[in-house]
Protein backbone atom coordinates (compact mmCIF):
# COMPACT_ATOMS: atom_id res chain seq x y z
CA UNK A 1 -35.47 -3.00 -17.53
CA UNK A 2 -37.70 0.23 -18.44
CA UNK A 3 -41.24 -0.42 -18.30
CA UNK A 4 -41.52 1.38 -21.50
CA UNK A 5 -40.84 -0.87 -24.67
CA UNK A 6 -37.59 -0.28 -26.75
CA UNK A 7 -37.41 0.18 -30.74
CA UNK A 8 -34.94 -2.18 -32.86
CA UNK A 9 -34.76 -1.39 -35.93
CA UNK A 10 -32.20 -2.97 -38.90
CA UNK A 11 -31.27 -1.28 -42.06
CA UNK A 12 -30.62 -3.36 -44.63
CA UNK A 13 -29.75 -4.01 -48.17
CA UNK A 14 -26.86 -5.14 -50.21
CA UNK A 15 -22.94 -3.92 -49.58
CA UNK A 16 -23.05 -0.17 -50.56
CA UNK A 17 -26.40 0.36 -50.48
CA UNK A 18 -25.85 3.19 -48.05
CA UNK A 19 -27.09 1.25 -44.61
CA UNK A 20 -24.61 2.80 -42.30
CA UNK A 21 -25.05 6.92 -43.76
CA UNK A 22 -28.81 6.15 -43.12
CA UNK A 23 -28.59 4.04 -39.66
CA UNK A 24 -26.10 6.85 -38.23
CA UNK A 25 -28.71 9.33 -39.46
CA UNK A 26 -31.30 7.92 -37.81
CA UNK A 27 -29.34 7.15 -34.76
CA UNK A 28 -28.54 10.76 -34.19
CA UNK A 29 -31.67 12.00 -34.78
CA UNK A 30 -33.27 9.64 -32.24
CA UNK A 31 -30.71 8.76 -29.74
CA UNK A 32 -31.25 4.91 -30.81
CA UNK A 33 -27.99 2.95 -29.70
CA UNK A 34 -26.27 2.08 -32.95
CA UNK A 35 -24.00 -0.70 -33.96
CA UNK A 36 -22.17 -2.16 -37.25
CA UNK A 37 -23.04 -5.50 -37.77
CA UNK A 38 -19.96 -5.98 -39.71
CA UNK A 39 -18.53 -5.61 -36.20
CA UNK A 40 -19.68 -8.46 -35.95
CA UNK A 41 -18.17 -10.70 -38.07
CA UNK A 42 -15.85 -13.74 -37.57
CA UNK A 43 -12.24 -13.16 -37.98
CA UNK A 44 -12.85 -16.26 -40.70
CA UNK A 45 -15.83 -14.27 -42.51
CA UNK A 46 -13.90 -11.40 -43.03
CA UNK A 47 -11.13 -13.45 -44.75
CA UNK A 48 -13.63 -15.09 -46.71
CA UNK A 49 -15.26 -12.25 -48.15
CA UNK A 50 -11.65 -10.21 -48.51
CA UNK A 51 -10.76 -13.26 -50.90
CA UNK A 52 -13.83 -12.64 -52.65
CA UNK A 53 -16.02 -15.68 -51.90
CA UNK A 54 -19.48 -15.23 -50.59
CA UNK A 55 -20.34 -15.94 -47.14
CA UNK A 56 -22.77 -19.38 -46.98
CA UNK A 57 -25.81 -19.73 -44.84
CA UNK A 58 -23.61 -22.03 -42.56
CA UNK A 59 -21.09 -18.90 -42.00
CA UNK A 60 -24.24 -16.12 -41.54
CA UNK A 61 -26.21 -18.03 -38.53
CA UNK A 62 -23.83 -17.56 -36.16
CA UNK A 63 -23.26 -13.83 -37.37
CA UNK A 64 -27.05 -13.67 -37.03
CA UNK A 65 -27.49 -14.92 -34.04
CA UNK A 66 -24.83 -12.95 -32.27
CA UNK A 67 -26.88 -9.62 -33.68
CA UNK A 68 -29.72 -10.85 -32.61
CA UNK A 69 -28.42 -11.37 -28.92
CA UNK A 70 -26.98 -7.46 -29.06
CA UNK A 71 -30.54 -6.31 -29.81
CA UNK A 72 -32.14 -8.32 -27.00
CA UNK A 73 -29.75 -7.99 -24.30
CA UNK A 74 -29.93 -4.48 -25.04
CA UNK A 75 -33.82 -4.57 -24.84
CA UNK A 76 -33.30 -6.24 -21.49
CA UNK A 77 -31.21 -2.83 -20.22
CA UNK A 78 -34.62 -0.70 -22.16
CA UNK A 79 -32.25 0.47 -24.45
CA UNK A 80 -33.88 1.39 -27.89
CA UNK A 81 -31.32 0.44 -30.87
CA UNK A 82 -30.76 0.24 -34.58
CA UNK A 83 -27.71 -1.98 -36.64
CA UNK A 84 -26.96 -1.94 -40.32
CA UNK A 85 -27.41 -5.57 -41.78
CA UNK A 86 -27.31 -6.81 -45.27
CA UNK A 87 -30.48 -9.25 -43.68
CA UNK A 88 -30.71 -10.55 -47.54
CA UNK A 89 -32.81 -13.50 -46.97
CA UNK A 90 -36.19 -13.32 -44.95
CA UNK A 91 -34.78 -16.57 -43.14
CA UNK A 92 -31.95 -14.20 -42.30
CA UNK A 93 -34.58 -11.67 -40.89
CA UNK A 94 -36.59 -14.47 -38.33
CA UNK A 95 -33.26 -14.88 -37.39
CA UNK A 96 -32.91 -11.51 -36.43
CA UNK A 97 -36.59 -10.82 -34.84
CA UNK A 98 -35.48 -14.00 -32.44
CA UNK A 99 -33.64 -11.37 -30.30
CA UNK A 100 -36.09 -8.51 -29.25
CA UNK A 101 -39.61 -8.11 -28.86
CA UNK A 102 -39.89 -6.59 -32.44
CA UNK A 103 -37.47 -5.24 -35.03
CA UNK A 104 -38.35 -3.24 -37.96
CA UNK A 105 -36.32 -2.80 -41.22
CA UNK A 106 -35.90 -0.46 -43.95
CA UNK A 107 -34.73 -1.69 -46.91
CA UNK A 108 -32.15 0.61 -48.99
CA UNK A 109 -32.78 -0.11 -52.27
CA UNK A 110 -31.97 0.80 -56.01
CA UNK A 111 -30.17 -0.12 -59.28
CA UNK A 112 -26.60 -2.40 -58.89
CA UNK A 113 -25.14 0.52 -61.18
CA UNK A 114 -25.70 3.03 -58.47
CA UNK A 115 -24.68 0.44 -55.84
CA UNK A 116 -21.45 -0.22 -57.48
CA UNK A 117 -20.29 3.53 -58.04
CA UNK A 118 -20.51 4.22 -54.58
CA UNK A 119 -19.29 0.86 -53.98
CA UNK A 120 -15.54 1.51 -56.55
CA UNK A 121 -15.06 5.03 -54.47
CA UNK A 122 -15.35 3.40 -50.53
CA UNK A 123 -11.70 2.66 -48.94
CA UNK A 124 -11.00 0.43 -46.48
CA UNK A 125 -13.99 -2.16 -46.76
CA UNK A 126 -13.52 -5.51 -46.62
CA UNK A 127 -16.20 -6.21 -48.95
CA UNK A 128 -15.07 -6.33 -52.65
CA UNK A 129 -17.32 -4.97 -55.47
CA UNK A 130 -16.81 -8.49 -57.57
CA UNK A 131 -19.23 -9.96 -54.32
CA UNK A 132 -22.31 -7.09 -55.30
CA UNK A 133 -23.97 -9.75 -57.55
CA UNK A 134 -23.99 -12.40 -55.62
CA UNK A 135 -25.81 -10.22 -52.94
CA UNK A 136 -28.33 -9.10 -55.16
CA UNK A 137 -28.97 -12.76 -56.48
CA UNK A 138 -29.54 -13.12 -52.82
CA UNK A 139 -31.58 -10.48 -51.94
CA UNK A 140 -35.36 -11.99 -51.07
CA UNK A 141 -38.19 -8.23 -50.61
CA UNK A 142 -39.30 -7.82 -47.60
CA UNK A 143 -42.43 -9.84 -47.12
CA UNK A 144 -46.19 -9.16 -46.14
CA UNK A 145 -46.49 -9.49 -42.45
CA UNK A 146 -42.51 -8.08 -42.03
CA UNK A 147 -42.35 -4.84 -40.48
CA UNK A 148 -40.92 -2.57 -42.84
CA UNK A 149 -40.20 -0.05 -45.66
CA UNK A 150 -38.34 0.55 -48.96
CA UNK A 151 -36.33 3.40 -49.18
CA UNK A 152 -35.22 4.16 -52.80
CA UNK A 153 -31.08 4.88 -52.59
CA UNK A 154 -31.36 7.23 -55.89
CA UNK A 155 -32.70 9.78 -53.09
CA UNK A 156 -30.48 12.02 -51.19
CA UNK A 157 -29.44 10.97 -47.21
CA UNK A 158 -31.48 13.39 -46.00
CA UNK A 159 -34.50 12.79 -47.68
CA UNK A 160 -33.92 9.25 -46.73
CA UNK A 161 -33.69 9.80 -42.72
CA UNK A 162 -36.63 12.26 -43.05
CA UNK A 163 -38.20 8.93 -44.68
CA UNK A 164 -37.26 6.71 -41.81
CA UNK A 165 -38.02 9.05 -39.34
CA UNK A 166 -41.39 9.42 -40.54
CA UNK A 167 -41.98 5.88 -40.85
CA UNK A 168 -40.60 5.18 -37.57
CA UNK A 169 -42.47 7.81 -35.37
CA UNK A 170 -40.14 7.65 -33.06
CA UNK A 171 -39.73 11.22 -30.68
CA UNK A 172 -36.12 12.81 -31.51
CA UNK A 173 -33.80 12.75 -29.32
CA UNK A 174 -33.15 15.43 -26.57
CA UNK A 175 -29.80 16.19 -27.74
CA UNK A 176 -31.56 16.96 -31.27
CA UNK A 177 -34.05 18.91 -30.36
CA UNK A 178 -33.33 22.82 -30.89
CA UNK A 179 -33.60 24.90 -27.40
């Protein structure tokens, strides 16, 4: 390991919210190691949510956990990274911060309306739109003491990674840094 400490951070939010445009955002402009936590899903989760039933806390530890390992095994190699994760429950987030030294989140948030637009036009997703509400029934604020930031989704990608970014403080990476 690095002697320097690494940077975890999760975005998170409800299905559509945007957490992958913004985490790949960030990712570039930092050169923080990025990974889909729906890669990370059970064969059995992603049947369960394809036939529309919501995942239980009982199905989401193990999920958790698993995410948790990536980010500190990572931390253990001084690599710096960030994962999208719906992280809906603040239980859900101690989960998380089990892994690495510290994690911070930014929370994509906005109106279901906007969530479910986006959410009608995506191909390919396991995750149906008829699953949305329970999600935002779900969805516990981030907490005093948790180490994070809303991001309002109503505002353009960009303006959201310039957000994070400046949040973050993190140095860009050398690969996005203009000669």
């Amino acid at each position: 390991m690095t002697g320097d400490p690494t940077r975890h951070v999760v975005v998170m939010g409800v299905s559509g919210s945007g957490k992958t445009t913004i985490a790949r955002g960030v990712a570039e402009a930092t050169g923080l190691e990025f990974a889909e936590a729906d890669a990370f899903h059970s064969a059995a989760n992603i049947a369960t949510m394809e036939r529309g039933i919501p995942l239980t806390d009982e199905d989401r530890w193990p999920w958790l956990r698993s995410l948790a390992a990536w980010m500190d095994a990572k931390a253990d190699d001084g690599i710096s990274t960030i994962i999208t994760c719906s992280a809906l429950k603040r239980t859900y987030r101690d989960v998380l911060r089990e892994g690495p030294p510290s994690v911070d989140f930014l929370h994509l948030d906005g109106p279901a309306e906007v969530i479910k637009g986006r959410m009608s036009k995506r191909e390919g997703h396991f995750m149906p739109a008829s699953l949305l509400q329970s999600q935002i029934d779900t969805l516990e604020a981030l907490e005093p003491g948790e180490s994070g930031m809303v991001l309002d989704l109503g505002q353009r990608p960009e303006e959201l990674i310039e957000r994070a970014l400046a949040w973050l403080d993190i140095a860009p990476a050398e690969s996005s840094v203009a000669p």
